[in-house]
PDB file of N, CA and C in Angstrom:
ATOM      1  N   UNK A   1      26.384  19.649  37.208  1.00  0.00           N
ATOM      2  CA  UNK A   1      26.043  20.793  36.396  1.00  0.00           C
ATOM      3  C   UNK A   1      25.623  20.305  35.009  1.00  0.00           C
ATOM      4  N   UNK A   2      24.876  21.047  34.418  1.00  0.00           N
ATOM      5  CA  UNK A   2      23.845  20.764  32.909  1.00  0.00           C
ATOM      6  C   UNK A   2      24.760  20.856  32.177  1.00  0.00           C
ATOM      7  N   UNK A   3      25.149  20.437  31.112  1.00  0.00           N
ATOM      8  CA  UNK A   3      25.944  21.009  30.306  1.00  0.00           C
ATOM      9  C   UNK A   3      25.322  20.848  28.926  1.00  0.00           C
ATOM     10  N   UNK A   4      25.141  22.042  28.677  1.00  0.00           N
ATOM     11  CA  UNK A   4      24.134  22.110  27.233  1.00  0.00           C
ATOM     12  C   UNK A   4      24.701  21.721  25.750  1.00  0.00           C
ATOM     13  N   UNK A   5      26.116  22.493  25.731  1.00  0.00           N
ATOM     14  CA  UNK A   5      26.549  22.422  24.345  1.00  0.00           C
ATOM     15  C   UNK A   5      26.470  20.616  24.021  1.00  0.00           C
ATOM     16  N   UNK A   6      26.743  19.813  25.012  1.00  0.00           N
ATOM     17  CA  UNK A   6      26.787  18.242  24.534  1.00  0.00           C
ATOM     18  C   UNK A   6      25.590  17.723  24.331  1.00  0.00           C
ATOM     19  N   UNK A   7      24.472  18.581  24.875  1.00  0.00           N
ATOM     20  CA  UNK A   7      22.624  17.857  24.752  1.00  0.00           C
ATOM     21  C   UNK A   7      22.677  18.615  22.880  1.00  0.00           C
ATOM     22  N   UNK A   8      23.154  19.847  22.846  1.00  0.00           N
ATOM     23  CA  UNK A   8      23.016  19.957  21.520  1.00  0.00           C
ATOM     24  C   UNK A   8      23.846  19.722  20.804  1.00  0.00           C
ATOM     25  N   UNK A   9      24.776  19.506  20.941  1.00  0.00           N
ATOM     26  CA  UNK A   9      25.811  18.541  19.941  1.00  0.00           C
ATOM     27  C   UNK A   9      25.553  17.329  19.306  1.00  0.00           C
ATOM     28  N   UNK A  10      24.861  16.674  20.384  1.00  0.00           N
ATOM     29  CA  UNK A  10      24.714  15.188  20.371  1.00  0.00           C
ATOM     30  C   UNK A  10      22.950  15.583  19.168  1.00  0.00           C
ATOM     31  N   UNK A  11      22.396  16.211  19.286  1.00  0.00           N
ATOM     32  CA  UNK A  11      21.471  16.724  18.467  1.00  0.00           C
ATOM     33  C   UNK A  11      21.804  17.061  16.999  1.00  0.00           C
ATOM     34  N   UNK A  12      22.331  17.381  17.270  1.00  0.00           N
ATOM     35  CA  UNK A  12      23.132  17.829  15.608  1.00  0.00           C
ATOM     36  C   UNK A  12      23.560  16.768  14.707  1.00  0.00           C
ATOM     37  N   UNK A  13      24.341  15.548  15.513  1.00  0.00           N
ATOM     38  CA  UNK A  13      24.847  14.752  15.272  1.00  0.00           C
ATOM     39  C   UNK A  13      23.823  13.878  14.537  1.00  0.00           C
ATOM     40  N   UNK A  14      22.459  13.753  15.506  1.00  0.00           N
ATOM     41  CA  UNK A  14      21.254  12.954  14.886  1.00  0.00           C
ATOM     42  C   UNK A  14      20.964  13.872  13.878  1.00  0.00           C
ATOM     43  N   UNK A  15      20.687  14.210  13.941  1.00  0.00           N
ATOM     44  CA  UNK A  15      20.086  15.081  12.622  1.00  0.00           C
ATOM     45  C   UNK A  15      21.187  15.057  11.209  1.00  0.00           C
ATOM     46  N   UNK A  16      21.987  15.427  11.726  1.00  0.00           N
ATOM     47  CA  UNK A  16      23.168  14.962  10.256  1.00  0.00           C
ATOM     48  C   UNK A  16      23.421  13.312   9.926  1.00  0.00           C
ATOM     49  N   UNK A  17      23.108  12.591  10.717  1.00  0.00           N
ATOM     50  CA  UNK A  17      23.125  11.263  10.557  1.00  0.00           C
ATOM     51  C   UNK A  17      21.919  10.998  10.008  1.00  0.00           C
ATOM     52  N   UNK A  18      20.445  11.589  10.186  1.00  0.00           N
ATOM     53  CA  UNK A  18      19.156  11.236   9.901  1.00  0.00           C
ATOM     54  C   UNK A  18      19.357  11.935   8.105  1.00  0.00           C
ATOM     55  N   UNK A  19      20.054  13.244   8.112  1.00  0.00           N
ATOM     56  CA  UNK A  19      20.213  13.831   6.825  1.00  0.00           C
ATOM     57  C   UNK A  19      20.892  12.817   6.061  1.00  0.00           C
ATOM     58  N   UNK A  20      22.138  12.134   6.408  1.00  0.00           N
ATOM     59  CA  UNK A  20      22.527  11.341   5.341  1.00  0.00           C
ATOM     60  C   UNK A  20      21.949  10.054   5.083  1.00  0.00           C
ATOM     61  N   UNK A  21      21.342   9.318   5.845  1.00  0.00           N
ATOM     62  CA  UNK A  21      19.933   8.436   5.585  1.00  0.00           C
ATOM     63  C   UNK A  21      19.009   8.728   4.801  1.00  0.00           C
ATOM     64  N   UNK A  22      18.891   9.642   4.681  1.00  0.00           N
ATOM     65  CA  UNK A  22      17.425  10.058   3.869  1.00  0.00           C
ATOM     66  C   UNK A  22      18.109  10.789   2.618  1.00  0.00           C
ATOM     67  N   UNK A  23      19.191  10.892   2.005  1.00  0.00           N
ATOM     68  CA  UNK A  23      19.749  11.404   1.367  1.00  0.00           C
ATOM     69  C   UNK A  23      20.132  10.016   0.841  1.00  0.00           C
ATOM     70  N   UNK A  24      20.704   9.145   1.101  1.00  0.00           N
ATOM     71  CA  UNK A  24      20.982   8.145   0.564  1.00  0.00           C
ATOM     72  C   UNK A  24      20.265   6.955   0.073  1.00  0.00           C
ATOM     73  N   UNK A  25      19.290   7.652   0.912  1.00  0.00           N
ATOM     74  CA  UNK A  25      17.657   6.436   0.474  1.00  0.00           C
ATOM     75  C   UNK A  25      17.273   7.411  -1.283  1.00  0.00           C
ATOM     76  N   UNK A  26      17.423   8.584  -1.077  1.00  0.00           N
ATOM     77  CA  UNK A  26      16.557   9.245  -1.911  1.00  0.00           C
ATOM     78  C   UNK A  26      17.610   9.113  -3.179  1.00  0.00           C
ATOM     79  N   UNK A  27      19.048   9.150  -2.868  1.00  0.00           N
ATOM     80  CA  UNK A  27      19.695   8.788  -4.324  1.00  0.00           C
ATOM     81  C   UNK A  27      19.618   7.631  -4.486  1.00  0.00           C
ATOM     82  N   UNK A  28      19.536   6.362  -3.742  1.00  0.00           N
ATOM     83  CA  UNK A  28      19.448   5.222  -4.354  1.00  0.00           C
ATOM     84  C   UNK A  28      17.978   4.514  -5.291  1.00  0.00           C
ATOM     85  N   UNK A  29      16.728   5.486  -4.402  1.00  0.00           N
ATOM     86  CA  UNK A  29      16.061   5.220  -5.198  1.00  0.00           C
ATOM     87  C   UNK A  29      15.684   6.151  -6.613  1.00  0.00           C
ATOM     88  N   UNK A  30      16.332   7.103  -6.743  1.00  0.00           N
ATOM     89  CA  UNK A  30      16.627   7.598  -8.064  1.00  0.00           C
ATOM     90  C   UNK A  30      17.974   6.762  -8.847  1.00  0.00           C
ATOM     91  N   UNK A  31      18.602   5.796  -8.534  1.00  0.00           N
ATOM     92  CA  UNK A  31      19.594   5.209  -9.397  1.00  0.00           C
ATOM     93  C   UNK A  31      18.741   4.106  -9.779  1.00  0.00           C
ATOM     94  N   UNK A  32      17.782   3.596  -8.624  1.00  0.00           N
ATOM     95  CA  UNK A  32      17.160   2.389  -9.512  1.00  0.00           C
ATOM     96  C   UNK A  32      16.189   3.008 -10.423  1.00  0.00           C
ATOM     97  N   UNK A  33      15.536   4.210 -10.214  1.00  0.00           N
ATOM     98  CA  UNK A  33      14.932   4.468 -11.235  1.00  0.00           C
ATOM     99  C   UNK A  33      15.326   4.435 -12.497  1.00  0.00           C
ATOM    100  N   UNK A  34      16.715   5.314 -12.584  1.00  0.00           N
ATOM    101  CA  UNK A  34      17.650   5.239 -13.733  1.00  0.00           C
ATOM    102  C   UNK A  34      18.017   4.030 -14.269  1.00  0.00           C
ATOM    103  N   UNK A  35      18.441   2.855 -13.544  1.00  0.00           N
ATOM    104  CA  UNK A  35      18.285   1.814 -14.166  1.00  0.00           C
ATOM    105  C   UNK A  35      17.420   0.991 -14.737  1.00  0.00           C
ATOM    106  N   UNK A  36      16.210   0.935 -14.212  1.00  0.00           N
ATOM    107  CA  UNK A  36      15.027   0.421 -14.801  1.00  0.00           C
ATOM    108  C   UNK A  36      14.663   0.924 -16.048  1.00  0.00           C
ATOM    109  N   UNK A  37      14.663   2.656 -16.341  1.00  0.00           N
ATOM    110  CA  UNK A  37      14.942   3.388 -17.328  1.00  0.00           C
ATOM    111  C   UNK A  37      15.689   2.540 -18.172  1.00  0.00           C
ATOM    112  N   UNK A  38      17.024   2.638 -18.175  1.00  0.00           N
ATOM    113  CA  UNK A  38      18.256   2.201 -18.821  1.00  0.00           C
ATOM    114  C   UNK A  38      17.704   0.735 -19.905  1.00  0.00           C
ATOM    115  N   UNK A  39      17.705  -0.205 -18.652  1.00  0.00           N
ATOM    116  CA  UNK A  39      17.418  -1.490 -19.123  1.00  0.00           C
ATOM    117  C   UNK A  39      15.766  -1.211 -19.618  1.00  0.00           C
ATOM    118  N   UNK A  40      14.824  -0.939 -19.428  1.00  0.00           N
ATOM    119  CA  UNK A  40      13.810  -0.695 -20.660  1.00  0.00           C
ATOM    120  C   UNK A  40      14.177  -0.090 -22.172  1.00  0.00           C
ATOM    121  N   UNK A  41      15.081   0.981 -21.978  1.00  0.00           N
ATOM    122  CA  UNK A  41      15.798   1.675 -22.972  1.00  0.00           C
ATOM    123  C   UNK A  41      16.505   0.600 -24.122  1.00  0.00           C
ATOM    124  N   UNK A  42      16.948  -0.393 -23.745  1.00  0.00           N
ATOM    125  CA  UNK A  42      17.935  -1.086 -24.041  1.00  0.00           C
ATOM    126  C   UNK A  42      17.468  -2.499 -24.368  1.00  0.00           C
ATOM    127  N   UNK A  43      16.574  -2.962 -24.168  1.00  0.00           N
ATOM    128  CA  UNK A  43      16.029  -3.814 -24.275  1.00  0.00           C
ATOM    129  C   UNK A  43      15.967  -4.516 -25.563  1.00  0.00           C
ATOM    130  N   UNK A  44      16.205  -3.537 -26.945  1.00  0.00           N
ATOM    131  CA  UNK A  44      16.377  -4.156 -27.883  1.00  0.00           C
ATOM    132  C   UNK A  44      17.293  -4.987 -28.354  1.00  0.00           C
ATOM    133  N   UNK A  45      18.670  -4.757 -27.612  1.00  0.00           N
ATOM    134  CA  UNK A  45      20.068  -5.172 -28.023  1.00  0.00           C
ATOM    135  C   UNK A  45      20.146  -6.742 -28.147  1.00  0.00           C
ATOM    136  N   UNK A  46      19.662  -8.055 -27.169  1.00  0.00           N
ATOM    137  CA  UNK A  46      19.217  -9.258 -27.580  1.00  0.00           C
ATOM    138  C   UNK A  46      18.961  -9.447 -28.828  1.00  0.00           C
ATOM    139  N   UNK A  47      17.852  -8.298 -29.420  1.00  0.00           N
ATOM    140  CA  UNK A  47      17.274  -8.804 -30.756  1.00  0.00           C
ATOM    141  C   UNK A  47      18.142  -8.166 -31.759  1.00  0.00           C
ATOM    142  N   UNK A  48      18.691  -7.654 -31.856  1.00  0.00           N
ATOM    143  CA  UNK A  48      19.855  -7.422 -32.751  1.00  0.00           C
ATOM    144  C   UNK A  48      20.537  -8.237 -33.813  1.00  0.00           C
ATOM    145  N   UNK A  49      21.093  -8.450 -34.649  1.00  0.00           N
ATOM    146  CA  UNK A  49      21.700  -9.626 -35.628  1.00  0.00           C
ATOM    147  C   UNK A  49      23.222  -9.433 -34.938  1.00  0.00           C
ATOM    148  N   UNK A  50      23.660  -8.097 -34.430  1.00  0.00           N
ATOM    149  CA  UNK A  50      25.172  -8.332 -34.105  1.00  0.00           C
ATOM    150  C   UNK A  50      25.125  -8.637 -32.476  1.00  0.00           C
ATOM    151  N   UNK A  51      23.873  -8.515 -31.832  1.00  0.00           N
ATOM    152  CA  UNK A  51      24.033  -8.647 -30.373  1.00  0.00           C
ATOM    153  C   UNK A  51      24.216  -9.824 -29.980  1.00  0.00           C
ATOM    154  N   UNK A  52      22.680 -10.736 -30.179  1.00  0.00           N
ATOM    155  CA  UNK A  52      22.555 -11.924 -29.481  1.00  0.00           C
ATOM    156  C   UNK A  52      22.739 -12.427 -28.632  1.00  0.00           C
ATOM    157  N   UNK A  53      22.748 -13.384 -28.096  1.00  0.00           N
ATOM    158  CA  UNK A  53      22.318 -13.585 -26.772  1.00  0.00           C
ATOM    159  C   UNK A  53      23.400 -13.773 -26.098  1.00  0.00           C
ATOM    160  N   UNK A  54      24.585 -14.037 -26.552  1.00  0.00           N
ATOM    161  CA  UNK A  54      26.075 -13.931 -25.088  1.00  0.00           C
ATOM    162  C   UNK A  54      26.368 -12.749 -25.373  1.00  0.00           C
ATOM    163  N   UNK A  55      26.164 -11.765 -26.319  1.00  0.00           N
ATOM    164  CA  UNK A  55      26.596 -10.259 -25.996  1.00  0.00           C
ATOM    165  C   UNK A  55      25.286  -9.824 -24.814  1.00  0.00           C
ATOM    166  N   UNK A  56      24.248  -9.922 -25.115  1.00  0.00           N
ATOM    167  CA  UNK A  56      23.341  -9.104 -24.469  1.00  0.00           C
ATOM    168  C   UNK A  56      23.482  -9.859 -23.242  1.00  0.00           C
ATOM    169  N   UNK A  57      23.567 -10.842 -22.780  1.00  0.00           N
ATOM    170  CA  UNK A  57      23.650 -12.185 -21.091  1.00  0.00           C
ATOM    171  C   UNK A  57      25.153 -11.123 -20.713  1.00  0.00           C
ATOM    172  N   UNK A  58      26.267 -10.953 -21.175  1.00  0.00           N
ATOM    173  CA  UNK A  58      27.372 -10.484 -20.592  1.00  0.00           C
ATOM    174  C   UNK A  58      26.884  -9.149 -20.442  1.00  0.00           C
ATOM    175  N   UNK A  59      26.176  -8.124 -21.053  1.00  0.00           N
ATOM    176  CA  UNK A  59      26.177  -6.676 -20.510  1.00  0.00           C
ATOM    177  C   UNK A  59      25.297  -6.813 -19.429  1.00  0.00           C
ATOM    178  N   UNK A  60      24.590  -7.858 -19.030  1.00  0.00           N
ATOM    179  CA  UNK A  60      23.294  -7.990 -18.295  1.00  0.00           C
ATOM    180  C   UNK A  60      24.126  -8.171 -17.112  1.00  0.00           C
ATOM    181  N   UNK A  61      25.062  -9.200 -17.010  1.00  0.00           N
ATOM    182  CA  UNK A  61      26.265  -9.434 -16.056  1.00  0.00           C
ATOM    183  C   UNK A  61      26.759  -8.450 -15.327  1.00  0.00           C
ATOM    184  N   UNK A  62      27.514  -7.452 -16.149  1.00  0.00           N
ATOM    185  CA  UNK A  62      28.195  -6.717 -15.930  1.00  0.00           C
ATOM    186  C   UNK A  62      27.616  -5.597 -15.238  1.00  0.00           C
ATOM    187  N   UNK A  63      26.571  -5.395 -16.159  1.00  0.00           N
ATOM    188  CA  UNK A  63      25.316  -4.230 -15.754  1.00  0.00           C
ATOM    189  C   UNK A  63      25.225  -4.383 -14.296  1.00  0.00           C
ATOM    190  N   UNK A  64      24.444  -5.588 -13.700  1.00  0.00           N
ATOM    191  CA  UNK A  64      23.994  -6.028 -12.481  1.00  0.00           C
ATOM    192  C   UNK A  64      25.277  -5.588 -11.364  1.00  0.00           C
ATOM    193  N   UNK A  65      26.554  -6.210 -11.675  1.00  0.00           N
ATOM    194  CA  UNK A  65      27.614  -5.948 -11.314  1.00  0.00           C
ATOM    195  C   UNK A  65      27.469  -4.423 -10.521  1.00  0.00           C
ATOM    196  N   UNK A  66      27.926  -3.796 -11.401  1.00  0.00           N
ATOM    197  CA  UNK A  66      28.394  -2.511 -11.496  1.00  0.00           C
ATOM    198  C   UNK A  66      27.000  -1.973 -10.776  1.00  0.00           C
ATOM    199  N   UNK A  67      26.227  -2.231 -10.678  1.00  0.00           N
ATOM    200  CA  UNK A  67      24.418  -1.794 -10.248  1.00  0.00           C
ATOM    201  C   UNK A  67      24.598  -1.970  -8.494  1.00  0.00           C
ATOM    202  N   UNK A  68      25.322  -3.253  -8.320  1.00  0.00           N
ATOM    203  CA  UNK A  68      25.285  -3.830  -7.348  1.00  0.00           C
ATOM    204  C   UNK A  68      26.125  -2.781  -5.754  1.00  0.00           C
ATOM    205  N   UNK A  69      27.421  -2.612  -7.007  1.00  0.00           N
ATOM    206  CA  UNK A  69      28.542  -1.848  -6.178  1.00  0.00           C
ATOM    207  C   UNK A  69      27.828  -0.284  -5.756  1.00  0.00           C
ATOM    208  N   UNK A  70      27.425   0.110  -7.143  1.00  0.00           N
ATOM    209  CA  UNK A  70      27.255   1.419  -6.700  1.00  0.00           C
ATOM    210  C   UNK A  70      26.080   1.492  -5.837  1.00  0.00           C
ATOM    211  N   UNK A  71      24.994   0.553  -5.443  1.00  0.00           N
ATOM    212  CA  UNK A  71      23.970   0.262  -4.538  1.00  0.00           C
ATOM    213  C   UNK A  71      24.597   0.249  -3.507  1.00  0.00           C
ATOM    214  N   UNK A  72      25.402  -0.682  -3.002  1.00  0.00           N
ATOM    215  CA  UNK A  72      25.915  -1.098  -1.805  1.00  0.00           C
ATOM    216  C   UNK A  72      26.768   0.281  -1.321  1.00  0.00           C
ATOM    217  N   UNK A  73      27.572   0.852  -1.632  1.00  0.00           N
ATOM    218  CA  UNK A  73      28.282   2.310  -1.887  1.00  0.00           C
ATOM    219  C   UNK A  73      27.343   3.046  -1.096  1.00  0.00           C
ATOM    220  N   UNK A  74      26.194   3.617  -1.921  1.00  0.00           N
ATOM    221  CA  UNK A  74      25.068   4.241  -1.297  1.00  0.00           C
ATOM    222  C   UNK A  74      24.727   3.900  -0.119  1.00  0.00           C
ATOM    223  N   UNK A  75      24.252   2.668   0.165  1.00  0.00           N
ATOM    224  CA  UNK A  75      23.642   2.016   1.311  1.00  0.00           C
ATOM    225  C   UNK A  75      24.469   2.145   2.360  1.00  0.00           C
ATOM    226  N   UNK A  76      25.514   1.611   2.201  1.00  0.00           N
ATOM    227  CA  UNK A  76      26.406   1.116   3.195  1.00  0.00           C
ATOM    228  C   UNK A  76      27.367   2.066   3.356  1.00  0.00           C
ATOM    229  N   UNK A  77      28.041   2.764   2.427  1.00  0.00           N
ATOM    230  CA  UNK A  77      29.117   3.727   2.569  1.00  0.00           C
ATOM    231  C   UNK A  77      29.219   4.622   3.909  1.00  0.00           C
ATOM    232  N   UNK A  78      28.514   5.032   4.286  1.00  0.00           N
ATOM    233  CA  UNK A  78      28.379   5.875   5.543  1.00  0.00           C
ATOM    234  C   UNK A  78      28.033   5.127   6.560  1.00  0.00           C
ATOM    235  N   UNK A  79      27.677   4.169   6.510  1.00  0.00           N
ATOM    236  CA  UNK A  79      27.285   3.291   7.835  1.00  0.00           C
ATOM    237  C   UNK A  79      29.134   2.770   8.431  1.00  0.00           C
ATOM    238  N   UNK A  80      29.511   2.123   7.259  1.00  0.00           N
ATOM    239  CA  UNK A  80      30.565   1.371   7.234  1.00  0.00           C
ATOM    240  C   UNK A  80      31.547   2.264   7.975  1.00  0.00           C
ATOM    241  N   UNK A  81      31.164   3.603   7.287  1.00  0.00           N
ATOM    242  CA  UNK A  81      32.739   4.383   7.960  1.00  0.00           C
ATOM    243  C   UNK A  81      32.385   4.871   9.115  1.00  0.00           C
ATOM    244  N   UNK A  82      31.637   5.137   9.843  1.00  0.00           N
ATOM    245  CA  UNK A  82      30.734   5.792  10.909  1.00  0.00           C
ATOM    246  C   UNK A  82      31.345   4.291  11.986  1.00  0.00           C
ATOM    247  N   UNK A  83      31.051   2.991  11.619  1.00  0.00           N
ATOM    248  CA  UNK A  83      31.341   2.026  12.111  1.00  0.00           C
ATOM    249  C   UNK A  83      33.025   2.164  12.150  1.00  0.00           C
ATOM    250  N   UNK A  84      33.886   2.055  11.197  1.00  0.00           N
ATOM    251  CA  UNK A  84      35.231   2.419  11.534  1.00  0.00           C
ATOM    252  C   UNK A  84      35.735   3.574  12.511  1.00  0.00           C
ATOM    253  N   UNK A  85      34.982   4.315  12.457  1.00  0.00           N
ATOM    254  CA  UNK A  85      35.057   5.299  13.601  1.00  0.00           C
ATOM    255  C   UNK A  85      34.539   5.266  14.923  1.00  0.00           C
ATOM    256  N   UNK A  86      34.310   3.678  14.854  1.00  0.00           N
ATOM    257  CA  UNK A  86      33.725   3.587  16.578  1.00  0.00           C
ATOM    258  C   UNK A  86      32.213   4.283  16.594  1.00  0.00           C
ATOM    259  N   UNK A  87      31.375   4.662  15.962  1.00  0.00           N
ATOM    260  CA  UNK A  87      30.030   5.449  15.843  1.00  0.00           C
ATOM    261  C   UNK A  87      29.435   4.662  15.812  1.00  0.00           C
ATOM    262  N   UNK A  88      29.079   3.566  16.560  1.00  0.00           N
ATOM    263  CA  UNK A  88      27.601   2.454  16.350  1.00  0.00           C
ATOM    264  C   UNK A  88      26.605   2.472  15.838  1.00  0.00           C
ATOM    265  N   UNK A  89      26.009   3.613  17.350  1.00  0.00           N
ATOM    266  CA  UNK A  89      24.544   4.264  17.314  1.00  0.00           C
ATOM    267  C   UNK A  89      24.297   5.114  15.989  1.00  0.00           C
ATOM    268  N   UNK A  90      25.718   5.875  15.504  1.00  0.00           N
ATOM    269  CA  UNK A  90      24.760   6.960  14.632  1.00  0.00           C
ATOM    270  C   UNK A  90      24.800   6.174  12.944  1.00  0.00           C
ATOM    271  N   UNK A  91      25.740   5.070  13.191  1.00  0.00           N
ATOM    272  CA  UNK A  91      26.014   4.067  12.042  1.00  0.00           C
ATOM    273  C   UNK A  91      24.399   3.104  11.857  1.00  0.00           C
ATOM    274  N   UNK A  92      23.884   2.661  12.848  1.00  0.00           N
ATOM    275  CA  UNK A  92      22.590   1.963  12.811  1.00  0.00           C
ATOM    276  C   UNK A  92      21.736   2.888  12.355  1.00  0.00           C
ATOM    277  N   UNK A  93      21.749   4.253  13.177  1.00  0.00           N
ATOM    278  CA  UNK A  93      20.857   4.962  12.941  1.00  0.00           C
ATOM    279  C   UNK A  93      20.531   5.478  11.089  1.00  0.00           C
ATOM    280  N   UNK A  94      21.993   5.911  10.709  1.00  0.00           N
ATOM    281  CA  UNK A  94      21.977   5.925   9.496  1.00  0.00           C
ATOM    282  C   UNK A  94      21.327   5.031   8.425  1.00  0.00           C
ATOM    283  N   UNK A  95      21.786   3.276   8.670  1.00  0.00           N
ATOM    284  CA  UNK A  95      21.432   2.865   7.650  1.00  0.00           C
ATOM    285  C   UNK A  95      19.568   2.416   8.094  1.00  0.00           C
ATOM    286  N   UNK A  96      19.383   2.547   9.479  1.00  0.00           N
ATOM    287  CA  UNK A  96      17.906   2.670   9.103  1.00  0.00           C
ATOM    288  C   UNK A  96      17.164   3.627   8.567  1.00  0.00           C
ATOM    289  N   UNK A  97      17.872   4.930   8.587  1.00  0.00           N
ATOM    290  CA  UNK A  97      17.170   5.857   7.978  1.00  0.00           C
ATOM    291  C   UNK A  97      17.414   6.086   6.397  1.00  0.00           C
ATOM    292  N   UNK A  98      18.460   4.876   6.236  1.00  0.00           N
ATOM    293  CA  UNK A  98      18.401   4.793   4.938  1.00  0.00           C
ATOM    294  C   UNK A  98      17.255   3.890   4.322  1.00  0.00           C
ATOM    295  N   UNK A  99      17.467   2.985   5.222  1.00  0.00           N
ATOM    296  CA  UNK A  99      16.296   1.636   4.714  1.00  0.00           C
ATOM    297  C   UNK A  99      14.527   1.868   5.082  1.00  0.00           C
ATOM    298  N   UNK A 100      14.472   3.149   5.814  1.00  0.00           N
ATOM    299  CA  UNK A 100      13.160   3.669   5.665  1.00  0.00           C
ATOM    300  C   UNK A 100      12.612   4.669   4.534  1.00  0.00           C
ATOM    301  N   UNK A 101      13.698   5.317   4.356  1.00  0.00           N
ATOM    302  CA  UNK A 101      13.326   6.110   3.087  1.00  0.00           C
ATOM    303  C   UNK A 101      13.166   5.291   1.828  1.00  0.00           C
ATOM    304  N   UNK A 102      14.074   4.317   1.744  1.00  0.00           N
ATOM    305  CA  UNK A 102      13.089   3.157   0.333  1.00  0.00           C
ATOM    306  C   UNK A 102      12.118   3.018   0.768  1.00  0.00           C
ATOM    307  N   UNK A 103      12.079   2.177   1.691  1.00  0.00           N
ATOM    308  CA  UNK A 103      10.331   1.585   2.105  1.00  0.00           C
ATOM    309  C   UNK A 103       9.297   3.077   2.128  1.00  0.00           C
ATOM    310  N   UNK A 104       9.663   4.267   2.168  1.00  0.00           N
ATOM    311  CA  UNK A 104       8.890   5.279   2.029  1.00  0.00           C
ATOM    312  C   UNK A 104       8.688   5.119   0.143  1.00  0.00           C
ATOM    313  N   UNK A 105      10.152   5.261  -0.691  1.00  0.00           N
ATOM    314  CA  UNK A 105       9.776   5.900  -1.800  1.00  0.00           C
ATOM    315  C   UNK A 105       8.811   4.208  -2.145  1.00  0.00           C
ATOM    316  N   UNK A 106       9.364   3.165  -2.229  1.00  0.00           N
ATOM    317  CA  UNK A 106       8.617   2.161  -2.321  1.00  0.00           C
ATOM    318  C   UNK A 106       7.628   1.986  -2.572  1.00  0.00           C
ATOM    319  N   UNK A 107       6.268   2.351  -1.468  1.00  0.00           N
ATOM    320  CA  UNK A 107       5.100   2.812  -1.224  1.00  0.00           C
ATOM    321  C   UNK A 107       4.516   3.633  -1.742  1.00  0.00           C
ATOM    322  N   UNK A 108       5.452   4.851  -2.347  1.00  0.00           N
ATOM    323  CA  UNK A 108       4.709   5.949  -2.868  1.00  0.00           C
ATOM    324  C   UNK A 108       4.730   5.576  -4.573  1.00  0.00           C
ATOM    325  N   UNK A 109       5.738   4.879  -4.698  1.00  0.00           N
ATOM    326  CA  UNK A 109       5.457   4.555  -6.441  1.00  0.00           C
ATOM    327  C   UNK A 109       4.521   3.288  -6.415  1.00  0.00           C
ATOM    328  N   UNK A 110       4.236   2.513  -5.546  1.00  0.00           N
ATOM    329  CA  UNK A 110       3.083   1.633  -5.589  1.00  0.00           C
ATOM    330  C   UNK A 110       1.836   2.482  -5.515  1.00  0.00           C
ATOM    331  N   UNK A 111       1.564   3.554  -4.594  1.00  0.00           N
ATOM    332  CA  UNK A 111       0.460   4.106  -4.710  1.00  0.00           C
ATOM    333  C   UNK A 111       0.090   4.990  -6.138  1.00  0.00           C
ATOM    334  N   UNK A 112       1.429   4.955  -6.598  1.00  0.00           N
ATOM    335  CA  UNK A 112       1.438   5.973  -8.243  1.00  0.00           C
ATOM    336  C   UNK A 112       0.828   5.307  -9.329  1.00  0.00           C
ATOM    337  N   UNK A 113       1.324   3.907  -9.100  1.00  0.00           N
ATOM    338  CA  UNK A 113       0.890   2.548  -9.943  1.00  0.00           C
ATOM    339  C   UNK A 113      -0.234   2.421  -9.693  1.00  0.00           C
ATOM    340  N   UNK A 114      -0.661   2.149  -8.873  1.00  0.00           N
ATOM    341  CA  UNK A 114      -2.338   1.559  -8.629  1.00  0.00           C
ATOM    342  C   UNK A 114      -3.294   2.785  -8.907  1.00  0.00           C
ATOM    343  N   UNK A 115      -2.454   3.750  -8.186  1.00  0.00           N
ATOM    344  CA  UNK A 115      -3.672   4.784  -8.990  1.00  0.00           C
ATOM    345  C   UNK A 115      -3.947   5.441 -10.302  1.00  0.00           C
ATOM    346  N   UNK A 116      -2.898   5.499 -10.846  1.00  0.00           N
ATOM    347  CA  UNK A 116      -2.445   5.718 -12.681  1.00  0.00           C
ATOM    348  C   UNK A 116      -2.927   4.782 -13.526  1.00  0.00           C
ATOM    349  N   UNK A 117      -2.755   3.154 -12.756  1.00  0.00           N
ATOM    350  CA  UNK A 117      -2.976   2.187 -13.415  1.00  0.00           C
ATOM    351  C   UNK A 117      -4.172   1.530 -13.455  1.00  0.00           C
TER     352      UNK A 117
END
């Protein structure tokens, strides 16, 4: 016998897994935006008389740091736990649909560049 509610369950499931992929592509590439922001913003602090160059090398450190975690967080956070839960398929599925939505926004700010520029 057919049993429907599990053909659409199992549907739902992709689709909320494809939602948080593409949700997580789309905040991560708005955090690097923000950072690129940031560090252009900031850029003066090296030249400073009180900064110089082991103050400004340590926030650069730290910066990257802290850039790094909350990247990986994004990326990985839902894959990882999807994986603790025995969820393979919808754990792969996730972080490719995370790692396609960069390579989407990717592309589209290269095409913004070349054509602006």
């Amino acid at each position: 016998m057919y049993n429907f509610m599990s053909e659409k369950n199992k549907l739902s499931i992709e689709k909320r897994n494809l939602y948080w992929g593409a949700v997580a592509g789309i905040t991560q590439g708005i955090f690097i935006g923000l950072v690129a922001f940031l560090m252009n913003s900031i850029q003066s602090l090296g030249q400073e008389p009180l900064g110089g160059f082991i103050t400004s090398f340590l926030f650069f450190l730290l910066f990257f740091v802290l850039c790094a975690v909350i990247s990986v967080t994004f990326v990985f956070g839902r894959p990882l736990y999807l994986i603790m839960d025995k969820n393979f398929k919808e754990a792969i599925l996730t972080l490719l649909t995370t790692i396609l939505t960069l390579i989407i926004i990717t592309f589209l700010v290269l095409l913004i560049i070349f054509i602006c520029f």
